[in-house]
PDB file of N, CA and C in Angstrom:
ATOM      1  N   UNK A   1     -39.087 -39.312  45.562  1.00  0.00           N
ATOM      2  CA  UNK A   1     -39.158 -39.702  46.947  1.00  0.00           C
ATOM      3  C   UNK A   1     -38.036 -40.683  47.305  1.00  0.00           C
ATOM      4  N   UNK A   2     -37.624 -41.474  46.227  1.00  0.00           N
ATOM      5  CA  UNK A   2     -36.775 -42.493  46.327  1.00  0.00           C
ATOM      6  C   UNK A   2     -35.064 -41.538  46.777  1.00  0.00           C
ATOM      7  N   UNK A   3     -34.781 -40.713  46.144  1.00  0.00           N
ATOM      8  CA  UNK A   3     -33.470 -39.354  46.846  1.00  0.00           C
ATOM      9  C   UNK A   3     -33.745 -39.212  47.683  1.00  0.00           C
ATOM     10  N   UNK A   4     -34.944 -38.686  48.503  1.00  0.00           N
ATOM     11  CA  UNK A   4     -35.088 -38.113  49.802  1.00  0.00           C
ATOM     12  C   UNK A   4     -34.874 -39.283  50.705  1.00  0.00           C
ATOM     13  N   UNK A   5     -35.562 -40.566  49.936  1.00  0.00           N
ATOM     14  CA  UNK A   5     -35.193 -41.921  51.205  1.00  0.00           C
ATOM     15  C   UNK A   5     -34.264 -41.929  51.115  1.00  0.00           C
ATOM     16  N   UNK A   6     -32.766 -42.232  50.336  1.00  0.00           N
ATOM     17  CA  UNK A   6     -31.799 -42.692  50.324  1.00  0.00           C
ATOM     18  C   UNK A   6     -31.016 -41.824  50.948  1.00  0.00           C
ATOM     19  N   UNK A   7     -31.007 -40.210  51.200  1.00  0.00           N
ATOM     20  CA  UNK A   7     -29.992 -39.713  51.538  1.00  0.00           C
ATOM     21  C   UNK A   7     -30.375 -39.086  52.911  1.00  0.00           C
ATOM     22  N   UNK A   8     -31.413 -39.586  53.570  1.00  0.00           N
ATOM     23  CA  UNK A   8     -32.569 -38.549  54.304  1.00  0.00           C
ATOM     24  C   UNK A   8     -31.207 -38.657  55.447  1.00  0.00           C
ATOM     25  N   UNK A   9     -30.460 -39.602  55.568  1.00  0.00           N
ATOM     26  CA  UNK A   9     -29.579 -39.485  57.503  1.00  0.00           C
ATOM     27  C   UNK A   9     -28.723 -38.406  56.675  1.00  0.00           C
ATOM     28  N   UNK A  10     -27.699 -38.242  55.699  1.00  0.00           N
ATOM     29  CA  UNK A  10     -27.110 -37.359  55.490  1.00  0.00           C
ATOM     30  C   UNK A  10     -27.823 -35.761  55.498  1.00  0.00           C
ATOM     31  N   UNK A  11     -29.211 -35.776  54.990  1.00  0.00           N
ATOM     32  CA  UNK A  11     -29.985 -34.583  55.210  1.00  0.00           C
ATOM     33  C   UNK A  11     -30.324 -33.778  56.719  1.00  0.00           C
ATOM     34  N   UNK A  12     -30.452 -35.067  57.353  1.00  0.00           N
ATOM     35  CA  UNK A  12     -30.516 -34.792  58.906  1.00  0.00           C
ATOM     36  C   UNK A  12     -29.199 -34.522  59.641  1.00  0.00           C
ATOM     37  N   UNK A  13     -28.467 -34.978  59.074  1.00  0.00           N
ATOM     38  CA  UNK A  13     -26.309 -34.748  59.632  1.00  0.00           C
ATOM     39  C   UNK A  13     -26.589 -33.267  59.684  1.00  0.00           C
ATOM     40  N   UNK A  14     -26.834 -32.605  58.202  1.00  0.00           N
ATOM     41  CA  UNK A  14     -26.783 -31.181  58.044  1.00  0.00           C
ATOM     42  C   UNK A  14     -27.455 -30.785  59.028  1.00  0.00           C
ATOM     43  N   UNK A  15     -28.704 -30.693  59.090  1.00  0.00           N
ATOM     44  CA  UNK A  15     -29.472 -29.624  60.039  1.00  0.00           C
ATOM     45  C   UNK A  15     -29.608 -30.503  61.450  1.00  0.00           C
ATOM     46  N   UNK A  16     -28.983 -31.335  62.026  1.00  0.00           N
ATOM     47  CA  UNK A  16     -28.196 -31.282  63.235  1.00  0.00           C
ATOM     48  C   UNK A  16     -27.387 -30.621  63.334  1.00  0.00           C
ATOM     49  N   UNK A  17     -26.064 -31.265  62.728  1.00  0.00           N
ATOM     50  CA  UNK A  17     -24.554 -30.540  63.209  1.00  0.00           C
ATOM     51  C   UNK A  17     -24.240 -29.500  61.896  1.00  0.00           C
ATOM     52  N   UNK A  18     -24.465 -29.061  60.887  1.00  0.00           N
ATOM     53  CA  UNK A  18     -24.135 -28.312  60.500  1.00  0.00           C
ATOM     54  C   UNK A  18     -23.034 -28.646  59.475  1.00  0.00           C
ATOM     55  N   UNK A  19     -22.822 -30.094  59.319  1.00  0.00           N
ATOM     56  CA  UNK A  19     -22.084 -30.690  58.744  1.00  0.00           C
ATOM     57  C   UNK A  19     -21.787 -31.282  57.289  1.00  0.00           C
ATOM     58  N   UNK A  20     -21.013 -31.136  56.363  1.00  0.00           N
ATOM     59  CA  UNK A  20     -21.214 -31.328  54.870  1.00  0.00           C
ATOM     60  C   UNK A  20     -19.547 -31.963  54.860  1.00  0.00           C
ATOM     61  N   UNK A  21     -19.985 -32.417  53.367  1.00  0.00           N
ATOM     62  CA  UNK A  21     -18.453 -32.800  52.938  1.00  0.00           C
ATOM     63  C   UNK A  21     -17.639 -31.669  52.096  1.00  0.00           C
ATOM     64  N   UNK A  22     -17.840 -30.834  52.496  1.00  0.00           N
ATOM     65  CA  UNK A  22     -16.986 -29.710  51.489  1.00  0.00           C
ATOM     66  C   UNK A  22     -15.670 -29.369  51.914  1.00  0.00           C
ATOM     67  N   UNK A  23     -15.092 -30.152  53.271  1.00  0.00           N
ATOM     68  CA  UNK A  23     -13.522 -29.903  53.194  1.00  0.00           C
ATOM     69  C   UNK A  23     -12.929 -31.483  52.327  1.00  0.00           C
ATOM     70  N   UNK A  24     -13.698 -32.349  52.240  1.00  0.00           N
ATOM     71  CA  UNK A  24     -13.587 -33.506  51.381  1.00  0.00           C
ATOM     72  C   UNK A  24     -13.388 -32.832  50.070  1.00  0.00           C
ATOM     73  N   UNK A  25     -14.520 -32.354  49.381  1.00  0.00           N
ATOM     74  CA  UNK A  25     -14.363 -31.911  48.187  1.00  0.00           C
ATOM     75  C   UNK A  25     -13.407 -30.840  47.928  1.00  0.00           C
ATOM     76  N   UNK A  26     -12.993 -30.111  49.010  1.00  0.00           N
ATOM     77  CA  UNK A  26     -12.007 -29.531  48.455  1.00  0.00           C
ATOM     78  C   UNK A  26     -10.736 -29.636  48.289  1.00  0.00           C
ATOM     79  N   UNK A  27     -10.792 -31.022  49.670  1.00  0.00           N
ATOM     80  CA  UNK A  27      -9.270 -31.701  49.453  1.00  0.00           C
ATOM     81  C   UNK A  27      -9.071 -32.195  47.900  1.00  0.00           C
ATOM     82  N   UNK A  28     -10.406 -32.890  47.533  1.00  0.00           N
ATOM     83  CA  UNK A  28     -10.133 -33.831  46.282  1.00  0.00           C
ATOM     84  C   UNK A  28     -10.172 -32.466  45.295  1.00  0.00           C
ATOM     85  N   UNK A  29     -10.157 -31.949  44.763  1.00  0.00           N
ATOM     86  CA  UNK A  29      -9.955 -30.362  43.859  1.00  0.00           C
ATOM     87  C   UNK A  29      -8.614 -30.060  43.891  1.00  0.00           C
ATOM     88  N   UNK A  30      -8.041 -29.646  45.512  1.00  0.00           N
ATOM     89  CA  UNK A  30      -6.579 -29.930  45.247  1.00  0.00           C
ATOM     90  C   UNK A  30      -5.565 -30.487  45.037  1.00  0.00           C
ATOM     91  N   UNK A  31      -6.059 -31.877  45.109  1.00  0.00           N
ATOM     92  CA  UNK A  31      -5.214 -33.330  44.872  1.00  0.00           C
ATOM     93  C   UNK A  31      -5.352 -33.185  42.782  1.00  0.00           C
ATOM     94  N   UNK A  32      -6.469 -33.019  42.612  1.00  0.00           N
ATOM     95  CA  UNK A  32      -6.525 -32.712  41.314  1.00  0.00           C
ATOM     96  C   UNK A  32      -6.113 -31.782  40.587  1.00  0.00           C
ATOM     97  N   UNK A  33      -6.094 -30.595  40.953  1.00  0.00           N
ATOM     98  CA  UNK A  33      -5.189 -29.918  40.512  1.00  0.00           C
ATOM     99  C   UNK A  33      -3.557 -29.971  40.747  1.00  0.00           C
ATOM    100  N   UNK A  34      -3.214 -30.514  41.390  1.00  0.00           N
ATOM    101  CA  UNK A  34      -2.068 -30.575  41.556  1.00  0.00           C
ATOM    102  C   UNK A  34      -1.292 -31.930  40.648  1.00  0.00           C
ATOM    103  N   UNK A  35      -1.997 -32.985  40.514  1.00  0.00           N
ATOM    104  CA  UNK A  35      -2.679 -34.074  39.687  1.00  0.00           C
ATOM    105  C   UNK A  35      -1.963 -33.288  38.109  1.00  0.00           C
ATOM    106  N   UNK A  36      -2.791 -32.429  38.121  1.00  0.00           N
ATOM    107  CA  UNK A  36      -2.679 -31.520  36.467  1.00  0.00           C
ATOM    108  C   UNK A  36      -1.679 -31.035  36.448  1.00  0.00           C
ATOM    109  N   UNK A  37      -0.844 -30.241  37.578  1.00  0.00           N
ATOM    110  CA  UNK A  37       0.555 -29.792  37.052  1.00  0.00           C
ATOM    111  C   UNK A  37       1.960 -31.032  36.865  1.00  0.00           C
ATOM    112  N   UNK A  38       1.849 -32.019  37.446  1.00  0.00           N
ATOM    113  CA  UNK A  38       2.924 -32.822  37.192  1.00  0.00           C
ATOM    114  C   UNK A  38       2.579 -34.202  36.388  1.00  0.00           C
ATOM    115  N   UNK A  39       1.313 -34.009  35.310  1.00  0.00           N
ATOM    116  CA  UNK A  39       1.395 -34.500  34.006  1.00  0.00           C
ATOM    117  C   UNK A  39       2.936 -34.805  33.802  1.00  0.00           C
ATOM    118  N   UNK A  40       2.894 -36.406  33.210  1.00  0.00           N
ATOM    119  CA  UNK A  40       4.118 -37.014  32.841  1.00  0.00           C
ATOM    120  C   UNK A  40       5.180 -37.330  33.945  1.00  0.00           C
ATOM    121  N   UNK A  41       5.319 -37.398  35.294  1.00  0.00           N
ATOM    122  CA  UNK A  41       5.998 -37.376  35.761  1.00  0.00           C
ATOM    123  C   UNK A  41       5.806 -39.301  36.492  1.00  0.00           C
ATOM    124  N   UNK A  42       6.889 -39.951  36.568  1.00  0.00           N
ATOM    125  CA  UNK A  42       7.016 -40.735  36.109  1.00  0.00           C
ATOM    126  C   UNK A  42       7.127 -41.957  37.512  1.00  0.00           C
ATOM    127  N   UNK A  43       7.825 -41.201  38.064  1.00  0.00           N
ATOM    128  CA  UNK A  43       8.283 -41.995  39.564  1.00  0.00           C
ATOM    129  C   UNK A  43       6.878 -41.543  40.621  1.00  0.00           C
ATOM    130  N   UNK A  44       6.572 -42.707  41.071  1.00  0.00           N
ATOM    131  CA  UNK A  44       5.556 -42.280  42.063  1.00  0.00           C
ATOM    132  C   UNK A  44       6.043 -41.529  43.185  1.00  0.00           C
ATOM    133  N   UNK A  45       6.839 -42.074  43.898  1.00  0.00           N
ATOM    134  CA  UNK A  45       7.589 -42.120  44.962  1.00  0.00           C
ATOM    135  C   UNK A  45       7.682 -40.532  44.840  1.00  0.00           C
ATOM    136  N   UNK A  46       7.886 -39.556  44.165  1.00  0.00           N
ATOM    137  CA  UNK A  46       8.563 -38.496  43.803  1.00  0.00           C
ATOM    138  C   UNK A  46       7.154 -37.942  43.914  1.00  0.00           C
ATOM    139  N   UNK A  47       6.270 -38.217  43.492  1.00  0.00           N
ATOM    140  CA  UNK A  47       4.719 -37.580  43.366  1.00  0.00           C
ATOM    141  C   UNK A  47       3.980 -37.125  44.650  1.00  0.00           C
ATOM    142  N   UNK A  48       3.790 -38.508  45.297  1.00  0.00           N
ATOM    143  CA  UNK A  48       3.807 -38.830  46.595  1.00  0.00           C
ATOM    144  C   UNK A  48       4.499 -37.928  47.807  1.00  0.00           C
ATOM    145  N   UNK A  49       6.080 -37.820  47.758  1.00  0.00           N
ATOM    146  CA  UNK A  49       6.277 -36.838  48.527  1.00  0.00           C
ATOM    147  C   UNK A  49       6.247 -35.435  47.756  1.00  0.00           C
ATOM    148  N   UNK A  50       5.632 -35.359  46.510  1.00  0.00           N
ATOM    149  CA  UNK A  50       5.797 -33.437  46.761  1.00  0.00           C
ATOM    150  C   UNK A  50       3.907 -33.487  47.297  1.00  0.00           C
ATOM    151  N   UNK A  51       3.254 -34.242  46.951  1.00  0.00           N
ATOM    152  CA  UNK A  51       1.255 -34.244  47.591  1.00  0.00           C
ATOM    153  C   UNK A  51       1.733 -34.275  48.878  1.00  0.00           C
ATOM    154  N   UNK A  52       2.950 -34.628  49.979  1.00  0.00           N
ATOM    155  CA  UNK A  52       2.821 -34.944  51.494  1.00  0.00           C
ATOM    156  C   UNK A  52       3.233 -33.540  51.676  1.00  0.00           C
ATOM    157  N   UNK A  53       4.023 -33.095  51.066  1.00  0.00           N
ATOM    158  CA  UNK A  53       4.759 -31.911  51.460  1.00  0.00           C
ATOM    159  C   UNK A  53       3.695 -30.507  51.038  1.00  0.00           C
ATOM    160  N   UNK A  54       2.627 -30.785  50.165  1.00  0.00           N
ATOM    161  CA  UNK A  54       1.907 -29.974  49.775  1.00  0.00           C
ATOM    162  C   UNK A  54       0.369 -29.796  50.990  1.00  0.00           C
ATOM    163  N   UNK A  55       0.678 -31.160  51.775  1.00  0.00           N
ATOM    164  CA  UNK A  55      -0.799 -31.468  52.394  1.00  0.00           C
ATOM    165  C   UNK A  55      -0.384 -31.542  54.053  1.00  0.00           C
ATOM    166  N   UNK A  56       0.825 -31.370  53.874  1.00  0.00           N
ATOM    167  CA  UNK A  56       1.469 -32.057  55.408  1.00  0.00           C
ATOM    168  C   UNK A  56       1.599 -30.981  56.445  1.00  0.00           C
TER     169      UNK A  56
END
């Protein structure tokens, strides 16, 4: 009962508006995978703009 109290306004978001975080989660999936291909790479700055150019 203690889940159902804690999340009950997010339960009600849904079956109002129809609303979830799944373009959240899928942003964070692609930040992570992308995360995984440039292993070792060293300069942020360089990281940073290929995620802007990937998201932009």
């Amino acid at each position: 009962m203690k889940l159902l109290g804690r999340n009950y306004q997010s339960i009600l978001n849904y079956f109002d508006n129809r609303s979830t975080n799944a373009s959240a989660e899928s942003f964070n999936a692609k930040v992570k995978a992308f995360r995984s291909q440039f292993r070792g790479v060293r300069k942020v700055d360089f990281f940073l703009f290929r995620l802007s150019n990937l998201f932009g």
